[in-house]
Structure formats: structure tokens, C-alpha cells
N, C-alpha and C. Protein backbone atom coordinates (compact mmCIF):
# COMPACT_ATOMS: atom_id res chain seq x y z
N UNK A 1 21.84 -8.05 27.36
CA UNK A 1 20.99 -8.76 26.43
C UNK A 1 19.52 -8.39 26.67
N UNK A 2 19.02 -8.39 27.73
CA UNK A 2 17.67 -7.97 28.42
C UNK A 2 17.38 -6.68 27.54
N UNK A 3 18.27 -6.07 27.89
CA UNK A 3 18.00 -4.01 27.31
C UNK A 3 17.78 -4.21 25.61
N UNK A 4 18.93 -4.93 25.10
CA UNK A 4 18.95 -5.05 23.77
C UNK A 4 17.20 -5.58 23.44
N UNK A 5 16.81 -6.71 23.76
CA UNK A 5 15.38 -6.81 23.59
C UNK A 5 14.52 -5.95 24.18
N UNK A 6 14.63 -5.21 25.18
CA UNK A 6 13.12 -4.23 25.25
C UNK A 6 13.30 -2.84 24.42
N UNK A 7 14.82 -2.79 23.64
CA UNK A 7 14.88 -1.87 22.61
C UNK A 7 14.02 -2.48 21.65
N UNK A 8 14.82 -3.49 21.32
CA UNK A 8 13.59 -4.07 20.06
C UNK A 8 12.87 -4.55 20.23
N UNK A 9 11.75 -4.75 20.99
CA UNK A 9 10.29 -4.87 21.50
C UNK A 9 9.48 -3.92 21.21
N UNK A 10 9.88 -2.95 22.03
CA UNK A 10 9.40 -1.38 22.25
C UNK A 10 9.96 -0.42 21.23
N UNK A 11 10.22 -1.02 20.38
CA UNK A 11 10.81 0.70 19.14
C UNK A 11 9.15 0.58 18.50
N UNK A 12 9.04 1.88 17.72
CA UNK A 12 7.89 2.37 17.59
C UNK A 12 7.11 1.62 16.35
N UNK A 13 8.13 0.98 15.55
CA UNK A 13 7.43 0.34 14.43
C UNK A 13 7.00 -1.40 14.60
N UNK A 14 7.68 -1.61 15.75
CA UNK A 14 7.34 -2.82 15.96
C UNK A 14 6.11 -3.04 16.67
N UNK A 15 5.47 -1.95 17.87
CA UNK A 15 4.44 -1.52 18.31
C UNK A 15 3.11 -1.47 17.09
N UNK A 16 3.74 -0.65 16.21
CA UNK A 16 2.68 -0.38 15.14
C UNK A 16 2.36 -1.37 14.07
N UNK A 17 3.43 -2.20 14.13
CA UNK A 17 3.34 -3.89 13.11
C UNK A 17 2.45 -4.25 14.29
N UNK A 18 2.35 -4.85 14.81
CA UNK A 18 1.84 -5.56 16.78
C UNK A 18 0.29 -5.00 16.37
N UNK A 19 0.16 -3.81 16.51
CA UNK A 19 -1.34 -3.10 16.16
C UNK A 19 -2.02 -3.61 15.20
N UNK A 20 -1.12 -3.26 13.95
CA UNK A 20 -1.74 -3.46 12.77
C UNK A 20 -2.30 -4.73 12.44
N UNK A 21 -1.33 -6.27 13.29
CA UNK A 21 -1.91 -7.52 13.08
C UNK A 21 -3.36 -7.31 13.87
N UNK A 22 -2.93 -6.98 15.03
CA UNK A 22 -4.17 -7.65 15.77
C UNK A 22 -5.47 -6.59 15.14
N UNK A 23 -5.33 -5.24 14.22
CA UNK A 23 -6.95 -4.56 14.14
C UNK A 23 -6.70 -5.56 12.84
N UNK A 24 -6.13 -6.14 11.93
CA UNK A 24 -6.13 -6.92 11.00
C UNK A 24 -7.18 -8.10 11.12
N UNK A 25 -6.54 -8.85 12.36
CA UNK A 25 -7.33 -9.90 12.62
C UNK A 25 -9.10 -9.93 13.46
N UNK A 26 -8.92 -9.07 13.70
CA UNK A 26 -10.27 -8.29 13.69
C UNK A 26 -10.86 -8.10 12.43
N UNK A 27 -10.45 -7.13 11.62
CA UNK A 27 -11.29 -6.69 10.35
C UNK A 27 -11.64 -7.56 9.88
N UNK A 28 -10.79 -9.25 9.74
CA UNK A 28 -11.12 -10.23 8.93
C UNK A 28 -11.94 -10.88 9.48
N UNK A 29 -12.40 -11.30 10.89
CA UNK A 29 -13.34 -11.74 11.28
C UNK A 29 -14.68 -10.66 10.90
N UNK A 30 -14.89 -9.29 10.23
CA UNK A 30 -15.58 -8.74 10.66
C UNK A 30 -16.43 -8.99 9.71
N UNK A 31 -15.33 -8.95 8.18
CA UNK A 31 -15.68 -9.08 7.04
C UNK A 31 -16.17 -10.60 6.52
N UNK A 32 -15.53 -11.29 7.25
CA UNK A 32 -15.63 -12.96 7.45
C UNK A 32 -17.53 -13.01 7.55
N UNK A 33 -17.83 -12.64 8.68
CA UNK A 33 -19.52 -12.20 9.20
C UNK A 33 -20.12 -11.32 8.18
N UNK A 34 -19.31 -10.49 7.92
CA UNK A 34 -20.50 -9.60 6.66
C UNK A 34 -20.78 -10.21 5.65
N UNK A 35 -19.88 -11.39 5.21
CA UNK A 35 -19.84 -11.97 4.14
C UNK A 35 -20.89 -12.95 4.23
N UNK A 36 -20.36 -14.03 5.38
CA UNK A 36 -21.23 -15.49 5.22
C UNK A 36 -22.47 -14.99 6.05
N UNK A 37 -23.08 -14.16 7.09
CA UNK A 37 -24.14 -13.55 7.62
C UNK A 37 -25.13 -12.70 6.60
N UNK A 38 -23.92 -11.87 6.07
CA UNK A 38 -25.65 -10.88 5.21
C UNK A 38 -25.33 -10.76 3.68
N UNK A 39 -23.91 -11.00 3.29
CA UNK A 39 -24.32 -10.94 2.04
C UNK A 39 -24.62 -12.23 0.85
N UNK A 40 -23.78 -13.29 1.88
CA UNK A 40 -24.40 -14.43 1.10
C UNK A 40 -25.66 -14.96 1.17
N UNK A 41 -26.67 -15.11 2.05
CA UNK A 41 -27.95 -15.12 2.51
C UNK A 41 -29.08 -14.33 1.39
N UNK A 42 -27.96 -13.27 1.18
CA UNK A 42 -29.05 -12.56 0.18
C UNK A 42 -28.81 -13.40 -1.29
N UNK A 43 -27.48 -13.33 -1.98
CA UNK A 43 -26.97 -13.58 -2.85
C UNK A 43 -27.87 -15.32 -3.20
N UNK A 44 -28.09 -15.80 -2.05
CA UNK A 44 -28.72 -17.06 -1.97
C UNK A 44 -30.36 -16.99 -2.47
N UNK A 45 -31.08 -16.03 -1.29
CA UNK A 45 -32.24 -15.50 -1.91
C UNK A 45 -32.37 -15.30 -3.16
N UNK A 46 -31.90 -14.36 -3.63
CA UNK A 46 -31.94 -14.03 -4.96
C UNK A 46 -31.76 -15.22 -6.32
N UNK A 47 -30.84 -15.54 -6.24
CA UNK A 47 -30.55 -17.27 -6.70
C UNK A 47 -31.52 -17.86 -6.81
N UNK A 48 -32.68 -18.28 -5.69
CA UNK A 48 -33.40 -19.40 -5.41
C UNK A 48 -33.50 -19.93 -4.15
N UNK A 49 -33.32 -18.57 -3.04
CA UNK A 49 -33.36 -20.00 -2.10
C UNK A 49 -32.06 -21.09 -1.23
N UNK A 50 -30.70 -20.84 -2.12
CA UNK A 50 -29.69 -21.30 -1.77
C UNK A 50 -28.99 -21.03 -0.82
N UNK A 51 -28.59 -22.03 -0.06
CA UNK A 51 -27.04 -21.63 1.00
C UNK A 51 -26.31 -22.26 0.42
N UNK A 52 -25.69 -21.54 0.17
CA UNK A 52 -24.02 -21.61 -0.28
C UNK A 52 -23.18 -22.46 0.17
N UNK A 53 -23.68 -22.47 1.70
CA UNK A 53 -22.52 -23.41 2.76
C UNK A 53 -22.92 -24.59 2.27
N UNK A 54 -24.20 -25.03 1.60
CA UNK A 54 -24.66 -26.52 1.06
C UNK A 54 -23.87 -26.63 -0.25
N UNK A 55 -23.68 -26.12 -0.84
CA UNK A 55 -23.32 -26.36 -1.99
C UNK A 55 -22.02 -26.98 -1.75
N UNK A 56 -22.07 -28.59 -2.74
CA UNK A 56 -21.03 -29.50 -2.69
C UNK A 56 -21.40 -30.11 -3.83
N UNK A 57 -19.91 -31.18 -4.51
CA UNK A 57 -19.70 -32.24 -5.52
C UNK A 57 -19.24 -33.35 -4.77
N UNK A 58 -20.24 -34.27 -4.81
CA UNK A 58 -19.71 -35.86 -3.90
C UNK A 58 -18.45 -36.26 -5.29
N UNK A 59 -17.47 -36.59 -4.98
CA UNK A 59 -16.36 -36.92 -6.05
C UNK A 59 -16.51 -38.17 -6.52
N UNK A 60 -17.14 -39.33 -5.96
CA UNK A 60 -17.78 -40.50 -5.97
C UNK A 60 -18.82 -40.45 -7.15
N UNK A 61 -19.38 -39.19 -7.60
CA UNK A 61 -20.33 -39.21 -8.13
C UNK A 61 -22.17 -39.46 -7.46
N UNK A 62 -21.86 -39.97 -6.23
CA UNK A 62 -23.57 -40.07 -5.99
C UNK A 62 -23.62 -38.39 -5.57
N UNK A 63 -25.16 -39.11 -5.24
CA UNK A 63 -25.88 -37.86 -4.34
C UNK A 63 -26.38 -38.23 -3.22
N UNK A 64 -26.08 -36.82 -2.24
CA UNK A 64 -26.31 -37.40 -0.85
C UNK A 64 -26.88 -36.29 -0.26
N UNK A 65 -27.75 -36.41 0.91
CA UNK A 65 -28.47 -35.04 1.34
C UNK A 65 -28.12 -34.17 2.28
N UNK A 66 -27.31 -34.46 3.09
CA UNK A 66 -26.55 -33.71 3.50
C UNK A 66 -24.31 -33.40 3.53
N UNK A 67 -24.39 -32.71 3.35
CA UNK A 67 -22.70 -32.43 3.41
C UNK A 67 -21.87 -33.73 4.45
N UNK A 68 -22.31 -33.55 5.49
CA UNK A 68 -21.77 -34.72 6.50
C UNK A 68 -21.71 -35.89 5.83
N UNK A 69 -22.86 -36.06 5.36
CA UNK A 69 -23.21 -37.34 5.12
C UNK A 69 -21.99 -37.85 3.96
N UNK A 70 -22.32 -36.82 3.07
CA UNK A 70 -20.96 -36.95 1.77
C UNK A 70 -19.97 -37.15 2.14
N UNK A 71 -19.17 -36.31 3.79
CA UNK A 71 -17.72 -36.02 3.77
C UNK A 71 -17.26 -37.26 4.88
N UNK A 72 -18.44 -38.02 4.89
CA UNK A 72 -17.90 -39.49 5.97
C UNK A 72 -17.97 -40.62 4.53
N UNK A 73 -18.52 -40.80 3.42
CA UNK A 73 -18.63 -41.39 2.29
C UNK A 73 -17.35 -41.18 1.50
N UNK A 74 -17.14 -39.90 1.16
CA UNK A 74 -16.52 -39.86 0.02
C UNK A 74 -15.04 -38.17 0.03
N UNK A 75 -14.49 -37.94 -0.94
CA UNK A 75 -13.83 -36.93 -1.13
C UNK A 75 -15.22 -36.12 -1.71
N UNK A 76 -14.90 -34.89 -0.90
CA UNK A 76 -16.02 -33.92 -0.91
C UNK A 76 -15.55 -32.45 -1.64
N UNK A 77 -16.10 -31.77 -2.75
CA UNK A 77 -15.61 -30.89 -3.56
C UNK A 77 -16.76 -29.76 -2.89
N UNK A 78 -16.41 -28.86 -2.15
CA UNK A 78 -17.01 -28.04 -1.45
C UNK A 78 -17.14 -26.14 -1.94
N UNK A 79 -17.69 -26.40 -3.12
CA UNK A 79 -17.44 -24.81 -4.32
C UNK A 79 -18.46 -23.76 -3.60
N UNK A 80 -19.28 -24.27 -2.67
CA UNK A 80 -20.30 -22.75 -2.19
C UNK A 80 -19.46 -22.62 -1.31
N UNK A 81 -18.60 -22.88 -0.36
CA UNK A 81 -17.95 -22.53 0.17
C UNK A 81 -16.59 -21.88 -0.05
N UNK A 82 -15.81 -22.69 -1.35
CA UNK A 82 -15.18 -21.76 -1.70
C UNK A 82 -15.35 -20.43 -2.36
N UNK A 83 -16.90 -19.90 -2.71
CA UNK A 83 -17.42 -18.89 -3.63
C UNK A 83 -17.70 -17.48 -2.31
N UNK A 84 -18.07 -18.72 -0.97
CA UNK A 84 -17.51 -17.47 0.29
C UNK A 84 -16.36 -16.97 0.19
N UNK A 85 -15.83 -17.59 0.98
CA UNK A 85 -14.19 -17.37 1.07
C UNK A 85 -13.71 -16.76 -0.22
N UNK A 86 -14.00 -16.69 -1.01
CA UNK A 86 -13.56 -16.08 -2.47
C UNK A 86 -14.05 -14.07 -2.28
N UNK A 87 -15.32 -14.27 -2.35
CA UNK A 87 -15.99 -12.88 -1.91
C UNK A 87 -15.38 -11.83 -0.66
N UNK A 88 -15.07 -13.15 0.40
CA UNK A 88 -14.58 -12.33 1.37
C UNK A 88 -13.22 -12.06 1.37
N UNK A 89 -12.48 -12.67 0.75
CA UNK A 89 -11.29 -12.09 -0.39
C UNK A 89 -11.01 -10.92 -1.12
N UNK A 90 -12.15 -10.56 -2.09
CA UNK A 90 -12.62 -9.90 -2.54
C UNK A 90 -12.73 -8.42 -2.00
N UNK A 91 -13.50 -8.72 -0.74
CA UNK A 91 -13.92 -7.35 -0.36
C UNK A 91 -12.53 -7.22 0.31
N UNK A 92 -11.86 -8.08 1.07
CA UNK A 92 -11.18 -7.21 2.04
C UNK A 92 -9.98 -6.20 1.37
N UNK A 93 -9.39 -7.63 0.01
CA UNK A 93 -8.46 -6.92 -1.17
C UNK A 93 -8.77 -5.34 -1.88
N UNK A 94 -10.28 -5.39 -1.66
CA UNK A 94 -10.76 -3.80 -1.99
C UNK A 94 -10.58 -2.76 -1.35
N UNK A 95 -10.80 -3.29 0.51
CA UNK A 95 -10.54 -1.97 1.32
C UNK A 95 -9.13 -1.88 1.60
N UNK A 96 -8.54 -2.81 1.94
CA UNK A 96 -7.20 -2.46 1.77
C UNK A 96 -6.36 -1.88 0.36
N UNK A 97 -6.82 -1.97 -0.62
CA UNK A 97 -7.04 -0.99 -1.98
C UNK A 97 -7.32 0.77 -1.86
N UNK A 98 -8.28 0.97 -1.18
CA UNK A 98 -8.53 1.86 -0.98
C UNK A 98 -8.04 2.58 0.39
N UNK A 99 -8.03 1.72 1.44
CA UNK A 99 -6.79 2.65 2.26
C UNK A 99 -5.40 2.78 1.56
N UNK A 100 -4.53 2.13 1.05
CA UNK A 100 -3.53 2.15 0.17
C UNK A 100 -3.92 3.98 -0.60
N UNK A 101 -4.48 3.71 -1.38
CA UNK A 101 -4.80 4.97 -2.64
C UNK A 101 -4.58 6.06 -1.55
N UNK A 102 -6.05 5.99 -0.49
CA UNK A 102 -6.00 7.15 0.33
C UNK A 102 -4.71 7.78 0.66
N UNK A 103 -3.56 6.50 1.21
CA UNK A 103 -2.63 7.31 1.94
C UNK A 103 -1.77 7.58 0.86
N UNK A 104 -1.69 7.16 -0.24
CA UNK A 104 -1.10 7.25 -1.78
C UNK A 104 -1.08 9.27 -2.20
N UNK A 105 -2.27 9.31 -1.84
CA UNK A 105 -3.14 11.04 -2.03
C UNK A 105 -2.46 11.88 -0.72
N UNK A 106 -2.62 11.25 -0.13
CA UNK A 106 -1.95 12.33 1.36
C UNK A 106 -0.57 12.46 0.93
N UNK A 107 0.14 11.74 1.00
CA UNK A 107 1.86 11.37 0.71
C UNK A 107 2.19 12.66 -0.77
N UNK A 108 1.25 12.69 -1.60
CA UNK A 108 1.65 13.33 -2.86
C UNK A 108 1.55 14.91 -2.30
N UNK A 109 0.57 15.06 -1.65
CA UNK A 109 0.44 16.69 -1.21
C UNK A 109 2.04 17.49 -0.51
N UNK A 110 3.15 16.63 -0.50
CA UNK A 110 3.75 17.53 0.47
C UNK A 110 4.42 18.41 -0.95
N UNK A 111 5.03 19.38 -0.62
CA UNK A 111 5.51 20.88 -2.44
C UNK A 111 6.84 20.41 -1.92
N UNK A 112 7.80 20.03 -3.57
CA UNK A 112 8.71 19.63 -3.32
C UNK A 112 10.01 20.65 -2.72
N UNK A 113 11.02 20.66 -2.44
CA UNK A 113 11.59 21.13 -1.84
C UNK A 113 12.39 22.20 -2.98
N UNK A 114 12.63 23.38 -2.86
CA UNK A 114 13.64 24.16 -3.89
C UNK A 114 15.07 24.16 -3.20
N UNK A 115 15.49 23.60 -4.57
CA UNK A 115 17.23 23.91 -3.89
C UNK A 115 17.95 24.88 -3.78
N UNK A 116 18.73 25.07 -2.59
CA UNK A 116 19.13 25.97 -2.55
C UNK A 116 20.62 26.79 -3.96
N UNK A 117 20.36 28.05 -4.82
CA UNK A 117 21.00 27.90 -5.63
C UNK A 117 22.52 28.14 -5.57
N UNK A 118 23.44 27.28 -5.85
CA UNK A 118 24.64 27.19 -5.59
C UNK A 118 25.83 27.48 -6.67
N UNK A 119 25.38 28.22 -8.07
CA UNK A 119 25.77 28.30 -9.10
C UNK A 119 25.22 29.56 -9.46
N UNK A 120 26.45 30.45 -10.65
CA UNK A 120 25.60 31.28 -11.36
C UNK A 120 26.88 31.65 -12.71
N UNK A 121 25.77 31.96 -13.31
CA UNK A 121 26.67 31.96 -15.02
C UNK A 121 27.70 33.30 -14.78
N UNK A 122 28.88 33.73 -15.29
CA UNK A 122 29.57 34.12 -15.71
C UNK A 122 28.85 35.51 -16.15
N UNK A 123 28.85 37.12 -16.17
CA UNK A 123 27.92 37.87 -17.25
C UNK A 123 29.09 38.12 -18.65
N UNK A 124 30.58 37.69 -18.45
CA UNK A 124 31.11 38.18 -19.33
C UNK A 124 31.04 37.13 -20.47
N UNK A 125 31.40 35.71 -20.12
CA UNK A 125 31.82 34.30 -20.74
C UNK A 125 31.13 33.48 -20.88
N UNK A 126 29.80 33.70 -19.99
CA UNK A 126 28.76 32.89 -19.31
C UNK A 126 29.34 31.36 -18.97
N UNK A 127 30.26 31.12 -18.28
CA UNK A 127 30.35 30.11 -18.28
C UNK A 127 29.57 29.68 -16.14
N UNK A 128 29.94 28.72 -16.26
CA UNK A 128 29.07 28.30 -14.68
C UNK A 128 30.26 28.33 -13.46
N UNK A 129 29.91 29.30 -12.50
CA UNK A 129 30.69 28.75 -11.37
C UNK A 129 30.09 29.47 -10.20
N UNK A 130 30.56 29.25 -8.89
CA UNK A 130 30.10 29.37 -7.31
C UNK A 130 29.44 30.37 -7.48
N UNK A 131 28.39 30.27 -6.57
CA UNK A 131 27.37 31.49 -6.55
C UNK A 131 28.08 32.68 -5.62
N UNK A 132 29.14 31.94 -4.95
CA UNK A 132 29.81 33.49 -3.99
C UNK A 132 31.19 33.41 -4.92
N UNK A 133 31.94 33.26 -5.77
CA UNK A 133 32.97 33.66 -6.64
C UNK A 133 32.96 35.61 -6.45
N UNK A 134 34.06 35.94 -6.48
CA UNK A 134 33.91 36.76 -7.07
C UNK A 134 35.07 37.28 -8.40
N UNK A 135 35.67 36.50 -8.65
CA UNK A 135 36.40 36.26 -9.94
C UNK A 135 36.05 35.02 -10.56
N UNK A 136 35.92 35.03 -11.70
CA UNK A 136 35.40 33.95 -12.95
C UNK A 136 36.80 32.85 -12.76
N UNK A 137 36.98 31.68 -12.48
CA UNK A 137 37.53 31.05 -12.82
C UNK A 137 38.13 30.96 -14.45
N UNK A 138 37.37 31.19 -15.14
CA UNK A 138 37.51 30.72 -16.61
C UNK A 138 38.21 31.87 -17.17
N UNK A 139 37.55 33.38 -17.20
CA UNK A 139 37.92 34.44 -17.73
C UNK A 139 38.66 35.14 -17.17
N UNK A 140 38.84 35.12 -15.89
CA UNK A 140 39.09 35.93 -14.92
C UNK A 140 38.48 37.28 -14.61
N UNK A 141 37.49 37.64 -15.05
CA UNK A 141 36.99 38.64 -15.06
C UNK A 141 36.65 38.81 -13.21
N UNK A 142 36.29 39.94 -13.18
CA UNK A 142 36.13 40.65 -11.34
C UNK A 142 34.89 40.19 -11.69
N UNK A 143 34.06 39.70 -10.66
CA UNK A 143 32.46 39.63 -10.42
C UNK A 143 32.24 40.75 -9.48
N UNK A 144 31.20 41.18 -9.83
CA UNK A 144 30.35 42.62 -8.81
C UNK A 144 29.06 42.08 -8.42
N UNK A 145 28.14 42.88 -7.63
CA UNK A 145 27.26 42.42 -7.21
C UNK A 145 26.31 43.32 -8.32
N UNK A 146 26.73 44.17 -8.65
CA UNK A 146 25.86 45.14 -9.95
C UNK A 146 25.82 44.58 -10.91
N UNK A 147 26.34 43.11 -11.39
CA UNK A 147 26.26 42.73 -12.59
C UNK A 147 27.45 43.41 -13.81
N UNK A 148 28.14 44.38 -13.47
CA UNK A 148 29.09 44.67 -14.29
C UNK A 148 30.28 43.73 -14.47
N UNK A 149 30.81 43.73 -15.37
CA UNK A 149 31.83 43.28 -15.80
C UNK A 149 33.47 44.15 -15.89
N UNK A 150 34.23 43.02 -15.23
CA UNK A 150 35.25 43.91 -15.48
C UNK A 150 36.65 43.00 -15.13
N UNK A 151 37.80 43.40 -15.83
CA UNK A 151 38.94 42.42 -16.22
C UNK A 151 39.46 42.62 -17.08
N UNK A 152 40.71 41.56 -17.54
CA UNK A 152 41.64 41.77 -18.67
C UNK A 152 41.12 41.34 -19.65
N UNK A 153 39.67 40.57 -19.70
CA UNK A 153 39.44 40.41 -21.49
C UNK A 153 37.98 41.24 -21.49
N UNK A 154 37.84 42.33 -22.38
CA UNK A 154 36.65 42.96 -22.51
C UNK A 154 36.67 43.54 -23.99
């Protein structure tokens, strides 16, 4: 039982699933920071001035001046925050988009394979049979390697 699991521990794709989470969970923290650090900050600037992370709907209807203050009061509708998390959605659905395509382009380059030919027509009857025949099934004609013809129907 032991062996059976460090087979399937250690086979090569389970290694490479194992990888792929953890640079995953990385990238998303990375993009997580690019998002709420530099690009919403700007997106805010530009706006007016806004952080995003403020932006809330007290469901109660008042108004209150800070977020805390709302989310010990009332049900709190929190849309600049979901407009992060939305963006950083966004981008990551893009690069993983574009690694996708990339390896999409590599994969198409390989020249497909020619088969090997295993058939050839008849020269008297043309009909189809083994590429090493050397009598026609159909006509009976002799097959040559010169292409001549020769047999009881001519």
C-alpha cells in the first residue's frame, strides 16, 4: 500500500498539478497587489480622489463616515470593493488567456504525419488492392514492377 502511494504521489503529472497550484497561488497574490496597490489608486485619482476600498451602500439607507462604522449598524453593500476583485478577475482571466493561445501556437507547429502508402490501383482494371500484390485480386492480371500489364484478360 505504501509503494502504491509514492507511485501516485511522485508520477510526473501530479508533481506538475502540485507546481502549478502553488506558482498559481502566488500569481494571484501578485496580481491581487497590482490591482488594489497601483492600479486602483490611480483609477481613483483620476475619478476624483477616490478609494475604492471606501466605497459602500449602508442598506439601512443612512449615511455613515466610515465603513466600520456602517458594518457594526447595518447590512453593508460593499461595490468599490467588489469593482477590485472584479478587475483583478479580469486581468488574471486575460493572462491565463494568453498563456492558453501561446501554447495553442506551439502545439499547431508540429507537420502532420504521412501515411505510410498501403494500397495501389490495378494498371489493367484499376481497381484498389495491397501495395505488395503481385496479382490483381479482381482481374487476375500479373503485377510487375514496370507497370506492365499482363494476364488472361487483355
Amino acid at each position: 500500500m505504501l509503494k502504491e502511494f509514492k507511485d501516485f504521489a511522485f508520477k510526473g503529472n501530479m508533481l506538475d498539478l502540485a507546481v502549478g497550484v502553488i506558482i498559481g497561488g502566488a500569481f494571484g497574490k501578485v496580481i491581487t497587489s497590482i490591482v488594489n496597490d497601483l492600479v486602483m489608486p490611480l483609477v481613483g485619482l483620476l475619478i476624483g480622489k477616490v478609494n475604492f476600498n471606501d466605497l459602500y451602500v449602508a442598506l439601512d439607507g443612512k449615511h455613515y463616515e466610515t465603513f466600520e462604522e456602517a458594518a457594526k449598524s447595518t447590512a453593508v453593500f460593499r461595490y468599490g470593493q467588489f469593482l477590485s476583485t472584479f478587475l483583478d478577475f479580469l486581468i488574471v482571466a486575460f493572462v491565463i488567456f494568453m498563456v492558453v493561445r501561446q501554447i495553442g501556437k506551439f502545439r499547431k507547429k508540429e507537420a502532420p504525419k504521412e501515411k505510410a502508402v498501403t494500397t495501389k490501383d490495378c494498371p489493367h482494371c484499376l481497381s484498389e488492392i495491397p501495395a505488395q500484390a503481385s496479382r490483381c485480386k479482381f482481374c487476375t492480371s500479373e503485377l510487375s514492377s514496370g507497370g506492365k500489364v499482363s494476364g488472361s484478360i487483355q
